[in-house]
Every structure is written in C-alpha cells, then in structure tokens.
C-alpha atoms as a PDB file:
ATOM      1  CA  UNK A   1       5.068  -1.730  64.036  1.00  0.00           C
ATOM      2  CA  UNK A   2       6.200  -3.372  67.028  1.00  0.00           C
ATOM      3  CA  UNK A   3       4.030  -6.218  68.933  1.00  0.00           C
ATOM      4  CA  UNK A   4       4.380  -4.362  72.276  1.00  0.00           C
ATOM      5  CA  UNK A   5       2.138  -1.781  70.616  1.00  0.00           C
ATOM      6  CA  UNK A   6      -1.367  -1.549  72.172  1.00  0.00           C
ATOM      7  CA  UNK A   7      -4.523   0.013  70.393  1.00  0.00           C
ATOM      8  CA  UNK A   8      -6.342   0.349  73.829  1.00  0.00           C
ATOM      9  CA  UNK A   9      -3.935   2.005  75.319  1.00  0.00           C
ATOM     10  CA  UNK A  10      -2.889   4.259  72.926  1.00  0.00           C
ATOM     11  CA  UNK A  11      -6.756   5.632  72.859  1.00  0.00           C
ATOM     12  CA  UNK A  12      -6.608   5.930  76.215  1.00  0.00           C
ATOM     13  CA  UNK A  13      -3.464   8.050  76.054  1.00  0.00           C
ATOM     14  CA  UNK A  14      -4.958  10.208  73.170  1.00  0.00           C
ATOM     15  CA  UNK A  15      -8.002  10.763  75.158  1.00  0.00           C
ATOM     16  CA  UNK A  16      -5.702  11.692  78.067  1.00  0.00           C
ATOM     17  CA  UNK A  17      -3.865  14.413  75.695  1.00  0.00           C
ATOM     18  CA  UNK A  18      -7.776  15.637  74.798  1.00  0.00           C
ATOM     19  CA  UNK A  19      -8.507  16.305  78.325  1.00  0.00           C
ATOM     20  CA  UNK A  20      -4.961  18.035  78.599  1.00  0.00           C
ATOM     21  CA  UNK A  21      -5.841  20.106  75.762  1.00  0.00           C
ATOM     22  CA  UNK A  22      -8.947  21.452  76.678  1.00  0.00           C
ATOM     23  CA  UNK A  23      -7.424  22.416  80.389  1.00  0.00           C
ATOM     24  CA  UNK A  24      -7.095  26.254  80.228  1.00  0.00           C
ATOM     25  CA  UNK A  25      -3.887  26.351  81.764  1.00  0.00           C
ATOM     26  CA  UNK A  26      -2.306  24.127  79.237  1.00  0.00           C
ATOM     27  CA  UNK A  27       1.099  25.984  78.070  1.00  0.00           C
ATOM     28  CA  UNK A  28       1.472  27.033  74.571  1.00  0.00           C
ATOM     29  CA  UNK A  29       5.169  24.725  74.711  1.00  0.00           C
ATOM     30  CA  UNK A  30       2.951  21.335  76.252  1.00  0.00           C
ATOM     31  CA  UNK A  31       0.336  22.290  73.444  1.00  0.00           C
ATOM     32  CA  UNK A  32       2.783  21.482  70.923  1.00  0.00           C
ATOM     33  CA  UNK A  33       4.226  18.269  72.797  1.00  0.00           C
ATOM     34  CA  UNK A  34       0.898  17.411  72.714  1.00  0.00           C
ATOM     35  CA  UNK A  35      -0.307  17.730  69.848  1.00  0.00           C
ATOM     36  CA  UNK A  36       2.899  15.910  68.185  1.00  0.00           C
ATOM     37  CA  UNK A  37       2.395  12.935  70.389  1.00  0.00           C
ATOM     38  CA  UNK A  38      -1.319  12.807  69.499  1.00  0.00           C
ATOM     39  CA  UNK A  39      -0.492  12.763  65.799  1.00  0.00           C
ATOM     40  CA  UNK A  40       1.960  10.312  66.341  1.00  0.00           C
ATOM     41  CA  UNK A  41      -0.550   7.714  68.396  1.00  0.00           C
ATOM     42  CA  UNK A  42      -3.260   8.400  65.516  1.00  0.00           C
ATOM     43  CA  UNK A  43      -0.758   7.659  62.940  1.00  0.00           C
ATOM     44  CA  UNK A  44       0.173   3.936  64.653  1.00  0.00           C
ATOM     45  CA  UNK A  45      -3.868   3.632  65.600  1.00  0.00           C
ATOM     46  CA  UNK A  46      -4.817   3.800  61.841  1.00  0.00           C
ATOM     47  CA  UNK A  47      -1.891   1.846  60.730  1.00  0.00           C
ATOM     48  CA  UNK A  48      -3.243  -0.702  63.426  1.00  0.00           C
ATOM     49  CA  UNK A  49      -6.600  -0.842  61.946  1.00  0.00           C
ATOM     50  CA  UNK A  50      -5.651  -0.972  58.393  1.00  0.00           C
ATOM     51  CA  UNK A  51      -3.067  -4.459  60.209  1.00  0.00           C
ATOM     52  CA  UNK A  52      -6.246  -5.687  61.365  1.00  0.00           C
ATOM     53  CA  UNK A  53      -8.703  -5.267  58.240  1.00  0.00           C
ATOM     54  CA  UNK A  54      -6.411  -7.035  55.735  1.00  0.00           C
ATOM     55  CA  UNK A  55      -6.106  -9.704  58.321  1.00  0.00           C
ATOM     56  CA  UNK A  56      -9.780  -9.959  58.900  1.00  0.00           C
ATOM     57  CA  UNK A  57     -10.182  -9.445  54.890  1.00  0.00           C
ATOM     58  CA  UNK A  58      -7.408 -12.665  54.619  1.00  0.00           C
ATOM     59  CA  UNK A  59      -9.571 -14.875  56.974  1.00  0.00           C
ATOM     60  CA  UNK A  60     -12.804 -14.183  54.887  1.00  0.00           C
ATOM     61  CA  UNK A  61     -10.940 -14.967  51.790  1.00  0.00           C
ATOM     62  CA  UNK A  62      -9.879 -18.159  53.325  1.00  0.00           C
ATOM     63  CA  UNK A  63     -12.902 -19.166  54.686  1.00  0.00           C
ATOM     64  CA  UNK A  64     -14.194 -18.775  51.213  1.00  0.00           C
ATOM     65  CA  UNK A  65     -12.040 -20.651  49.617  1.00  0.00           C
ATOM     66  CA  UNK A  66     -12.350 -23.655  52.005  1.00  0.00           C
ATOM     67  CA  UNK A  67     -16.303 -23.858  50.953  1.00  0.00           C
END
C-alpha cells in the first residue's frame, strides 16, 4: 500500500460515491464505475485498519515487554 494513501480521504470519497448512488438520476454505466471504485476504496480502508491494529497490537506487546 502506498504512503500517499489516506484513510480520511478515502471515506470521504466513499461517502461521496453514497450520495452519488442514491441520486435518482445516477446512470446505470456511472452505477457500475461507482460501485467498482467503492469496492476498491473499502478494500485499501480495511487493509489500512488491519496496518494499523498489528501496529497498535506491536506497541502493546512492546510496552509489555519493557515492564
């Protein structure tokens, strides 16, 4: 995963594709876009999260250690 990759913005650019998803005049062709960039963004969210619970998970097991 690259560094330049933010978690922030990435939810606000999934919230973004909600809004454009619930607009009635949404094309069937942009629904599909859409939806692929969505999964995409969720994909490198959760990946982000699982990055930052080992890492917190490796600090507490430090921390341990050092008592």
């Amino acid at each position: 995963m690259s560094k330049s990759f933010s978690y922030d913005k990435a939810m606000q650019e999934l919230q973004s594709i909600i809004e454009q998803l619930q607009n009635e005049e949404t094309g069937l062709d942009q629904l599909s876009d859409l939806i692929r960039k969505a999964n995409q963004l969720i994909d490198k969210c959760r990946n982000k999260l699982r990055q930052v619970d080992e890492e917190i998970n490796q600090l507490k097991e430090d921390s341990s250690q050092q008592d």
